[in-house]
PDB file of N, CA and C in Angstrom:
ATOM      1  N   UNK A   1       0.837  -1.182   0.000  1.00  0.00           N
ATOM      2  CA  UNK A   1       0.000   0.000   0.000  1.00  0.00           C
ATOM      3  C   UNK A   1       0.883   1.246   0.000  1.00  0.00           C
ATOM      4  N   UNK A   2       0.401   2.362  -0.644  1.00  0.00           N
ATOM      5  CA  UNK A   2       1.204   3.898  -0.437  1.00  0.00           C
ATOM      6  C   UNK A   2       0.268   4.386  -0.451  1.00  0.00           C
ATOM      7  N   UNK A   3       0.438   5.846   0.105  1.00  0.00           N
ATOM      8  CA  UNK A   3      -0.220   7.091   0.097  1.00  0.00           C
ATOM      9  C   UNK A   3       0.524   7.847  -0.589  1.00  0.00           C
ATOM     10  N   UNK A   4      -0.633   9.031  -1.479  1.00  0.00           N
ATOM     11  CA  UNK A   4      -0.015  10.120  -2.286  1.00  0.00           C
ATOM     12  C   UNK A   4      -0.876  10.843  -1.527  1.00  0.00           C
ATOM     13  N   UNK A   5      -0.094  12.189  -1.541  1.00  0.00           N
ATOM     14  CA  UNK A   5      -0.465  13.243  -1.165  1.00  0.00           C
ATOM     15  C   UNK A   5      -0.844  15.075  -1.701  1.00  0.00           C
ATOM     16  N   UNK A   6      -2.158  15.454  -1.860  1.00  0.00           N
ATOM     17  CA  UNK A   6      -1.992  16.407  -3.021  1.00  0.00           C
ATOM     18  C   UNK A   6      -2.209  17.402  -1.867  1.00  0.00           C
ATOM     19  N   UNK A   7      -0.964  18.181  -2.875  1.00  0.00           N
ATOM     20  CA  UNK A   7      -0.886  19.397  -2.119  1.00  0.00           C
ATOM     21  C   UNK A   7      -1.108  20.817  -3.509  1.00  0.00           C
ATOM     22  N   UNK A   8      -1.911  21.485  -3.181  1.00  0.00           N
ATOM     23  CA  UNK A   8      -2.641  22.192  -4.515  1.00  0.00           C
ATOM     24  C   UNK A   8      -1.630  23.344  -4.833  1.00  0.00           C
ATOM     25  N   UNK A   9      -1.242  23.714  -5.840  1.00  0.00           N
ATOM     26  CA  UNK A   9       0.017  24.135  -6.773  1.00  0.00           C
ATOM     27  C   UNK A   9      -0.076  25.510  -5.889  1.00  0.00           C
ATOM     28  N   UNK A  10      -1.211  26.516  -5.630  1.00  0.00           N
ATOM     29  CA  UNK A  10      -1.094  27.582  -4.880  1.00  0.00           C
ATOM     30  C   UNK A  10      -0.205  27.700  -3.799  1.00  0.00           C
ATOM     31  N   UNK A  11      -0.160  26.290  -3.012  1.00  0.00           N
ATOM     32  CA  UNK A  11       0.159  26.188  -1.737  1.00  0.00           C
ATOM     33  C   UNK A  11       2.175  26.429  -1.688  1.00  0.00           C
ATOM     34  N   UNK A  12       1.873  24.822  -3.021  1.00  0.00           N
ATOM     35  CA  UNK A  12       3.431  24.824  -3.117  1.00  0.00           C
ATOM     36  C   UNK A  12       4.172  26.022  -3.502  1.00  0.00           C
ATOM     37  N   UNK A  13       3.917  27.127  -4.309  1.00  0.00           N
ATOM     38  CA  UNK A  13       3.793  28.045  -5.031  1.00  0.00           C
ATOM     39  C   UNK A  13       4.372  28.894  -3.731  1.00  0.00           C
ATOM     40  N   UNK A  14       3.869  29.211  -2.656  1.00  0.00           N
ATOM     41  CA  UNK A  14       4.030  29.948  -1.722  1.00  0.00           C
ATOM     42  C   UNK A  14       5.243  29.414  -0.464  1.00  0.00           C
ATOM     43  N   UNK A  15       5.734  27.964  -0.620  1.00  0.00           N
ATOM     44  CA  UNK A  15       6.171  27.522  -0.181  1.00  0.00           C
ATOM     45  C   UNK A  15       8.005  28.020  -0.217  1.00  0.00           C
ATOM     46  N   UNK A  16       8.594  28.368   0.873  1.00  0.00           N
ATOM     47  CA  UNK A  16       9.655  28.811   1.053  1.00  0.00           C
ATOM     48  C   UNK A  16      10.732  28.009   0.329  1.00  0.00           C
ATOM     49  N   UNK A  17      10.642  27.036  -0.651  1.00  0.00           N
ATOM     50  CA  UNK A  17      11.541  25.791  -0.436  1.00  0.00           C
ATOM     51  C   UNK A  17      11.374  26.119  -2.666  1.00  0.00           C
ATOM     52  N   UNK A  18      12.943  25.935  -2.653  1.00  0.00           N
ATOM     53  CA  UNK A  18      12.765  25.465  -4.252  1.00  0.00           C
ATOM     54  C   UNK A  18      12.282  24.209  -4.793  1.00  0.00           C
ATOM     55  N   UNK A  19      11.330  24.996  -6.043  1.00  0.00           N
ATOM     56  CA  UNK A  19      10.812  23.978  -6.817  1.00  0.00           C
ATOM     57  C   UNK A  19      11.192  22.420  -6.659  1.00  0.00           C
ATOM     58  N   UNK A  20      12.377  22.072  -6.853  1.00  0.00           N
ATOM     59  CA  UNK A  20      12.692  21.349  -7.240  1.00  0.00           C
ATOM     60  C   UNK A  20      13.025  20.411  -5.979  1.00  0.00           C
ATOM     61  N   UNK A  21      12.908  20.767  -5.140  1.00  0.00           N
ATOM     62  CA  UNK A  21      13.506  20.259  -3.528  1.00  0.00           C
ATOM     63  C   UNK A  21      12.011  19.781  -2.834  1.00  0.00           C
ATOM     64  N   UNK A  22      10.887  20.335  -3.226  1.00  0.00           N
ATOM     65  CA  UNK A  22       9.588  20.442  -2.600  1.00  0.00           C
ATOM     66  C   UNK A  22       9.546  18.722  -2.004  1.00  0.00           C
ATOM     67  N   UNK A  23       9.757  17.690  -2.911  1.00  0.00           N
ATOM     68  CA  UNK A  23       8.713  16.519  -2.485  1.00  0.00           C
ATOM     69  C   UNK A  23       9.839  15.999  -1.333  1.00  0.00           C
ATOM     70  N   UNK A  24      11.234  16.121  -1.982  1.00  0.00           N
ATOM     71  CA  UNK A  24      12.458  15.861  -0.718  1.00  0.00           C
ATOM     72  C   UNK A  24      11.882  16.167   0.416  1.00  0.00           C
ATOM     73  N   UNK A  25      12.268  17.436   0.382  1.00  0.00           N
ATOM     74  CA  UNK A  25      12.189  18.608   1.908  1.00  0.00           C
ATOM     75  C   UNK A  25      10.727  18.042   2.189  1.00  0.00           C
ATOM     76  N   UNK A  26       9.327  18.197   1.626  1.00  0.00           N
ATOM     77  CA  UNK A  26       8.215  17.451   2.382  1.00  0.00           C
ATOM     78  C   UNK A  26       8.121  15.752   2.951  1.00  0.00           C
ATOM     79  N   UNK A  27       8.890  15.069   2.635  1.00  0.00           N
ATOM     80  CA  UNK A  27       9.327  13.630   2.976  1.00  0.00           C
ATOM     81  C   UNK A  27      10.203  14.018   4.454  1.00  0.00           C
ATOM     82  N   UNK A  28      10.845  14.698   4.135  1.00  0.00           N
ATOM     83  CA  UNK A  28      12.068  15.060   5.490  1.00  0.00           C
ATOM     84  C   UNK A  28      10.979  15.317   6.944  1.00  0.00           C
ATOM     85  N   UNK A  29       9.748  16.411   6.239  1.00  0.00           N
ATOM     86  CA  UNK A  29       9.379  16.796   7.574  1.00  0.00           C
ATOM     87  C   UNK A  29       8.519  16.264   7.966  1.00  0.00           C
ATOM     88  N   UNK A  30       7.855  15.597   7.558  1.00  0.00           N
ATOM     89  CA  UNK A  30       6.597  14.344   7.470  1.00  0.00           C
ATOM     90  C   UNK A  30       7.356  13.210   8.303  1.00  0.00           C
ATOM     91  N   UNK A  31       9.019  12.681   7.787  1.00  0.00           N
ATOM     92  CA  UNK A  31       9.548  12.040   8.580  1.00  0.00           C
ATOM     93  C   UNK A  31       9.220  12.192  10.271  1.00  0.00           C
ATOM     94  N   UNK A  32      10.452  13.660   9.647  1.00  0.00           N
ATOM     95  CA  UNK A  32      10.671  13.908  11.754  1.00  0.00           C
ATOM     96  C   UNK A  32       9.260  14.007  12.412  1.00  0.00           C
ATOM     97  N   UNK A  33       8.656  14.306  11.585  1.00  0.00           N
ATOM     98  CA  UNK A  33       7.013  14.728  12.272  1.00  0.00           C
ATOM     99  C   UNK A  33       6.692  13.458  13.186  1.00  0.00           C
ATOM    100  N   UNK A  34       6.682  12.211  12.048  1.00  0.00           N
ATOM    101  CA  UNK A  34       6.165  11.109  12.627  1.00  0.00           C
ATOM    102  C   UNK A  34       7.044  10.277  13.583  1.00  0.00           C
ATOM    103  N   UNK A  35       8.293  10.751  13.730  1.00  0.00           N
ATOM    104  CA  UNK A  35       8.653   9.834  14.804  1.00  0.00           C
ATOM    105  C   UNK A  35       9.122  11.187  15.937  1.00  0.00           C
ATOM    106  N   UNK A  36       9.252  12.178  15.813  1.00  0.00           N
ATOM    107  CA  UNK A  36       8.591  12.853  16.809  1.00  0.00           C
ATOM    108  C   UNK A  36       7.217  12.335  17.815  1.00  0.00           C
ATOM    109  N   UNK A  37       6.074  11.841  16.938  1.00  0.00           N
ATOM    110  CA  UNK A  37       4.887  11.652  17.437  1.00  0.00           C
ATOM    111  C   UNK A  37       4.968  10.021  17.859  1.00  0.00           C
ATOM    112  N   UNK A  38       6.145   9.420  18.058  1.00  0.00           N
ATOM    113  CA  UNK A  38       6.416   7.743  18.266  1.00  0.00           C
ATOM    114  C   UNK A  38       5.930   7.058  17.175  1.00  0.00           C
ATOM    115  N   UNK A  39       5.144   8.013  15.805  1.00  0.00           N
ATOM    116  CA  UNK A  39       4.412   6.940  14.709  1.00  0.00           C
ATOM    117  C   UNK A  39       5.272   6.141  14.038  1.00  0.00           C
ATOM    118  N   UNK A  40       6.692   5.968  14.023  1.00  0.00           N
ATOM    119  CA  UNK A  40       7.694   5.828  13.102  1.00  0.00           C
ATOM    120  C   UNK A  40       8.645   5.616  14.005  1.00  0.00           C
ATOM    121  N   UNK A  41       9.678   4.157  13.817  1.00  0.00           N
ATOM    122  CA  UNK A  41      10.699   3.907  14.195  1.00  0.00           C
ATOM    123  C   UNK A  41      11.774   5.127  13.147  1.00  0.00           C
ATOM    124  N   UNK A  42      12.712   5.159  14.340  1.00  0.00           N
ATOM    125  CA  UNK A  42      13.840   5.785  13.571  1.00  0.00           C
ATOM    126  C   UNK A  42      14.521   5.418  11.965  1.00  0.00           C
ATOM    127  N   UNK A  43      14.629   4.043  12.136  1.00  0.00           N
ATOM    128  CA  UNK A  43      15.005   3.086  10.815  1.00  0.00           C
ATOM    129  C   UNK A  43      14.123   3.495   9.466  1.00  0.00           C
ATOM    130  N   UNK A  44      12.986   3.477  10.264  1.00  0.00           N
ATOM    131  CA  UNK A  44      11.736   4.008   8.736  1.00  0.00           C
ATOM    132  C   UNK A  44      12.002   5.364   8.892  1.00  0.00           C
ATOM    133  N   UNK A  45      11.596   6.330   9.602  1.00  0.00           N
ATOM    134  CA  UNK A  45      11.884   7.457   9.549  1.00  0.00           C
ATOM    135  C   UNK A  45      13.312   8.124   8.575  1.00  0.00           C
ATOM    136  N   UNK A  46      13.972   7.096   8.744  1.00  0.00           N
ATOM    137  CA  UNK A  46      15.482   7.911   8.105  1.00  0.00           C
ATOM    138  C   UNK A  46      15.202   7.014   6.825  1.00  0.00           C
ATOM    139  N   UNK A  47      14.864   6.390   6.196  1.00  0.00           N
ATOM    140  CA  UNK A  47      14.392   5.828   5.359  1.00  0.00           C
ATOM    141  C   UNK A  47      13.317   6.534   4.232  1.00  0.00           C
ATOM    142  N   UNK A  48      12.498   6.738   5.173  1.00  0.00           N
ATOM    143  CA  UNK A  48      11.653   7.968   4.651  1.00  0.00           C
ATOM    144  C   UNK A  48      12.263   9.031   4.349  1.00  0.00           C
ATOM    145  N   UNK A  49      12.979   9.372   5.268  1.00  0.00           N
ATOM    146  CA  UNK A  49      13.652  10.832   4.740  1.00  0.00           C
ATOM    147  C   UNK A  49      14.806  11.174   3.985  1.00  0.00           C
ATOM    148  N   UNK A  50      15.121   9.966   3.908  1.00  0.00           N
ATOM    149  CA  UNK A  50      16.648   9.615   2.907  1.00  0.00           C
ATOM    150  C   UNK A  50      17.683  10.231   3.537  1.00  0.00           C
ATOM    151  N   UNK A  51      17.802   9.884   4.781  1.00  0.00           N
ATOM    152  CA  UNK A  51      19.140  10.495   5.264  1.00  0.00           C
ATOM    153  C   UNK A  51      20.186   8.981   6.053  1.00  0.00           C
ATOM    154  N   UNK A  52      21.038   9.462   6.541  1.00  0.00           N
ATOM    155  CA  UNK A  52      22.128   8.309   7.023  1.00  0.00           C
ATOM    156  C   UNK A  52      21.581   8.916   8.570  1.00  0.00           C
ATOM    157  N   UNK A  53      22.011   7.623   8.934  1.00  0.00           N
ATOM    158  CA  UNK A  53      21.759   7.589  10.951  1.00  0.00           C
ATOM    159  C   UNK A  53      22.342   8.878  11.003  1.00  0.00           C
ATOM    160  N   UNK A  54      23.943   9.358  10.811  1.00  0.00           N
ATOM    161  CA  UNK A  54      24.415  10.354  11.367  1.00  0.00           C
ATOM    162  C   UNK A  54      23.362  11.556  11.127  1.00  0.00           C
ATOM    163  N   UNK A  55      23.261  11.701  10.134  1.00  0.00           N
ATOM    164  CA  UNK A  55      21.675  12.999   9.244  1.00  0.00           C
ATOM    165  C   UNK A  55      21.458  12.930  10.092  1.00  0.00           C
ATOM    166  N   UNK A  56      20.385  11.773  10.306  1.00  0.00           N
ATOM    167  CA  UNK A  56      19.248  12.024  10.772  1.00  0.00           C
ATOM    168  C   UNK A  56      19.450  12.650  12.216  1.00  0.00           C
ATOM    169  N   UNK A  57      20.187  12.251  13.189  1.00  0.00           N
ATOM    170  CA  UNK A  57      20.267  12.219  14.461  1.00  0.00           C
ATOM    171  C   UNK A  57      20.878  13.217  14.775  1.00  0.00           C
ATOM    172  N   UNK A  58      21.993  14.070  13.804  1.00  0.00           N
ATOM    173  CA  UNK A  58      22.312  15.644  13.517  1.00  0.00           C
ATOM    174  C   UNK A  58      20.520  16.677  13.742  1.00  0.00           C
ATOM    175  N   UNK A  59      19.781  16.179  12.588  1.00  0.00           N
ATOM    176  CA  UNK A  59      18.914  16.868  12.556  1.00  0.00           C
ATOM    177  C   UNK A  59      18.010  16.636  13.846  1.00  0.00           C
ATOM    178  N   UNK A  60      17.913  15.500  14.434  1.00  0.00           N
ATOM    179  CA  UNK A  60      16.817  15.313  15.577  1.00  0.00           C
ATOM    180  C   UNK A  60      17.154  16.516  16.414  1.00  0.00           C
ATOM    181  N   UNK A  61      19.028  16.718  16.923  1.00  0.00           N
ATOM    182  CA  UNK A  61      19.169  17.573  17.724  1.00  0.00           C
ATOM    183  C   UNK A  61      18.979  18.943  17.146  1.00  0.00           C
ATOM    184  N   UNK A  62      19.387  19.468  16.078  1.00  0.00           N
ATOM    185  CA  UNK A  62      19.118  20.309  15.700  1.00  0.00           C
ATOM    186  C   UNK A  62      17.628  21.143  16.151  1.00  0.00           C
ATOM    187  N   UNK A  63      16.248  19.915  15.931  1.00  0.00           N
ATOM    188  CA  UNK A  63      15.197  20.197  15.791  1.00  0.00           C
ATOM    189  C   UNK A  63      14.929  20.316  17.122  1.00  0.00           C
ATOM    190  N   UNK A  64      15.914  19.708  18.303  1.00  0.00           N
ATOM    191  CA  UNK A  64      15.385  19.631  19.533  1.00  0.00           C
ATOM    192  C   UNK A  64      14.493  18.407  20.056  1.00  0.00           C
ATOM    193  N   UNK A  65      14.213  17.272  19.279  1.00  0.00           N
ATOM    194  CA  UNK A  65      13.625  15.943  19.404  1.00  0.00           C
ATOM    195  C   UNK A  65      14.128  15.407  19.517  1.00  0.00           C
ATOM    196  N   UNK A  66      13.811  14.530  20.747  1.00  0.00           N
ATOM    197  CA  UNK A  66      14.365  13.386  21.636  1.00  0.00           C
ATOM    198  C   UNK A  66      14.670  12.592  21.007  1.00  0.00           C
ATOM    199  N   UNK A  67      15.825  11.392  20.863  1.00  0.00           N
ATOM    200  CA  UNK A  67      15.814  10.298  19.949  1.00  0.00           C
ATOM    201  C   UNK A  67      14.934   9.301  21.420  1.00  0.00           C
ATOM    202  N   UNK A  68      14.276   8.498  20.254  1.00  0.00           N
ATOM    203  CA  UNK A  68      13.730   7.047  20.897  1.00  0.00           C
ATOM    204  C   UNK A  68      14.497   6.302  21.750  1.00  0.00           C
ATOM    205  N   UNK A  69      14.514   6.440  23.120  1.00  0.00           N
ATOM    206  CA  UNK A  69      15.270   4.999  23.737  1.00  0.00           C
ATOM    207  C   UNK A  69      14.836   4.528  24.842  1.00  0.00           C
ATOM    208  N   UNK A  70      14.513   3.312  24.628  1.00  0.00           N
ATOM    209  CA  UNK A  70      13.580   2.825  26.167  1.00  0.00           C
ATOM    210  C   UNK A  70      14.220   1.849  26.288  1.00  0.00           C
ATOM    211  N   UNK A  71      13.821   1.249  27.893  1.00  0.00           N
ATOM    212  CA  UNK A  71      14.249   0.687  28.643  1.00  0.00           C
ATOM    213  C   UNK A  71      14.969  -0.509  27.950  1.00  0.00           C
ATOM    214  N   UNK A  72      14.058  -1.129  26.933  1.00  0.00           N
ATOM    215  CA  UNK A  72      14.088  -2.777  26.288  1.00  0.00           C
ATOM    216  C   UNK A  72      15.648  -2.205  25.420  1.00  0.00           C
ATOM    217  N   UNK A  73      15.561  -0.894  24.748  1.00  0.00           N
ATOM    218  CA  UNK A  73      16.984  -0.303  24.160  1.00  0.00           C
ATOM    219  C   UNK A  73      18.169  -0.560  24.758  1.00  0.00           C
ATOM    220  N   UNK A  74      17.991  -0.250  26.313  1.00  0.00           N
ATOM    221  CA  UNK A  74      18.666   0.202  27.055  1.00  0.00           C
ATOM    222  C   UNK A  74      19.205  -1.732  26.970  1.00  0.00           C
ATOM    223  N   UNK A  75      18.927  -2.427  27.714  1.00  0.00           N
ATOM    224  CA  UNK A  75      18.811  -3.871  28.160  1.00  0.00           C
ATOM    225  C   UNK A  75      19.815  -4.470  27.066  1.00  0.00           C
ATOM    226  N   UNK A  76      18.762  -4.169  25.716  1.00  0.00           N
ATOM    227  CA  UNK A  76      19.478  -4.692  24.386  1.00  0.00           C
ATOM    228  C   UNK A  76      21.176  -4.318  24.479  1.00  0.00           C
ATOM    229  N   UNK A  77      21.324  -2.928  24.423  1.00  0.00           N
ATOM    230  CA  UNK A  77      22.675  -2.422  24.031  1.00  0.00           C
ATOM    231  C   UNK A  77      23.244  -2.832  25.169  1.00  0.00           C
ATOM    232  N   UNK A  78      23.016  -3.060  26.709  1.00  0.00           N
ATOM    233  CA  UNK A  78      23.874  -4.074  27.489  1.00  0.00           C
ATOM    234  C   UNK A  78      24.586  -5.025  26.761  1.00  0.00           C
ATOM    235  N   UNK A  79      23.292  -6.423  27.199  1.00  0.00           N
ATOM    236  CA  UNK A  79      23.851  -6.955  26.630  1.00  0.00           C
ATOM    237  C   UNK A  79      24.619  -7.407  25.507  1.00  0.00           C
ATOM    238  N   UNK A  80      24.096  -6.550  24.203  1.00  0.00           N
ATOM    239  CA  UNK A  80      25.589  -6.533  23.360  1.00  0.00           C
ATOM    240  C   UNK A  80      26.186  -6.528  23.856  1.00  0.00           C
ATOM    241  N   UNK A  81      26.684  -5.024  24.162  1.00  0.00           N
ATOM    242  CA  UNK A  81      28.142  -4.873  24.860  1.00  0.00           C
ATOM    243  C   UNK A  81      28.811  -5.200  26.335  1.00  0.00           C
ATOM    244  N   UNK A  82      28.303  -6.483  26.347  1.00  0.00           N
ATOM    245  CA  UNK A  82      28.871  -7.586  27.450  1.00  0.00           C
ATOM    246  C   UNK A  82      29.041  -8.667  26.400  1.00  0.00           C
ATOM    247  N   UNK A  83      29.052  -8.706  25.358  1.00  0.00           N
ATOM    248  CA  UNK A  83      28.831 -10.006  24.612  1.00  0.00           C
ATOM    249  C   UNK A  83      27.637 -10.842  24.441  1.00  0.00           C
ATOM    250  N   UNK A  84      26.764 -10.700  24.514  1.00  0.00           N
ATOM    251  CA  UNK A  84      25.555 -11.483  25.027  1.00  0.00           C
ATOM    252  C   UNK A  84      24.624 -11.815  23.948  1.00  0.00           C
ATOM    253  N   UNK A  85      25.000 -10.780  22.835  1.00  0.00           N
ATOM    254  CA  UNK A  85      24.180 -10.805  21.241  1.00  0.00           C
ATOM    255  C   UNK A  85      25.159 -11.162  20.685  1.00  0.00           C
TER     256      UNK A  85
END
């Protein structure tokens, strides 16, 4: 399944962002949007937004959004790094 999204030529038209950058730059913020809101693992999120872990996690701070890490994170990256994975 996908979603398209119409956004009516007036709008884009007024939009701070060059022509040619529009559907990029709207993928980017739709990204952070959604895993801002927990809708989106980081992995999809940077996926979505076509950036590399480093990008992305540059931009999280940038934007001031928390990266994702809970407890089960926390546990996981232990035990890796005891050897355990």
């Amino acid at each position: 399944m996908s979603v398209q999204l119409e956004i009516k030529d007036d709008i884009v038209v007024l939009m701070k962002i060059p022509l040619p950058d529009v559907k990029k730059e709207l993928m980017k913020e739709l990204a952070f949007a959604l895993y801002a809101r927990w809708a989106l693992s980081m992995g999809k999120a940077r996926q979505m937004a076509s950036l590399t872990k480093r990008e992305f996690l540059a931009e999280l701070a940038s934007r001031g959004v928390k990266r994702h890490y809970t407890s089960q994170d926390l546990s996981e990256d232990v035990a890796y790094a005891q050897g355990g994975k």
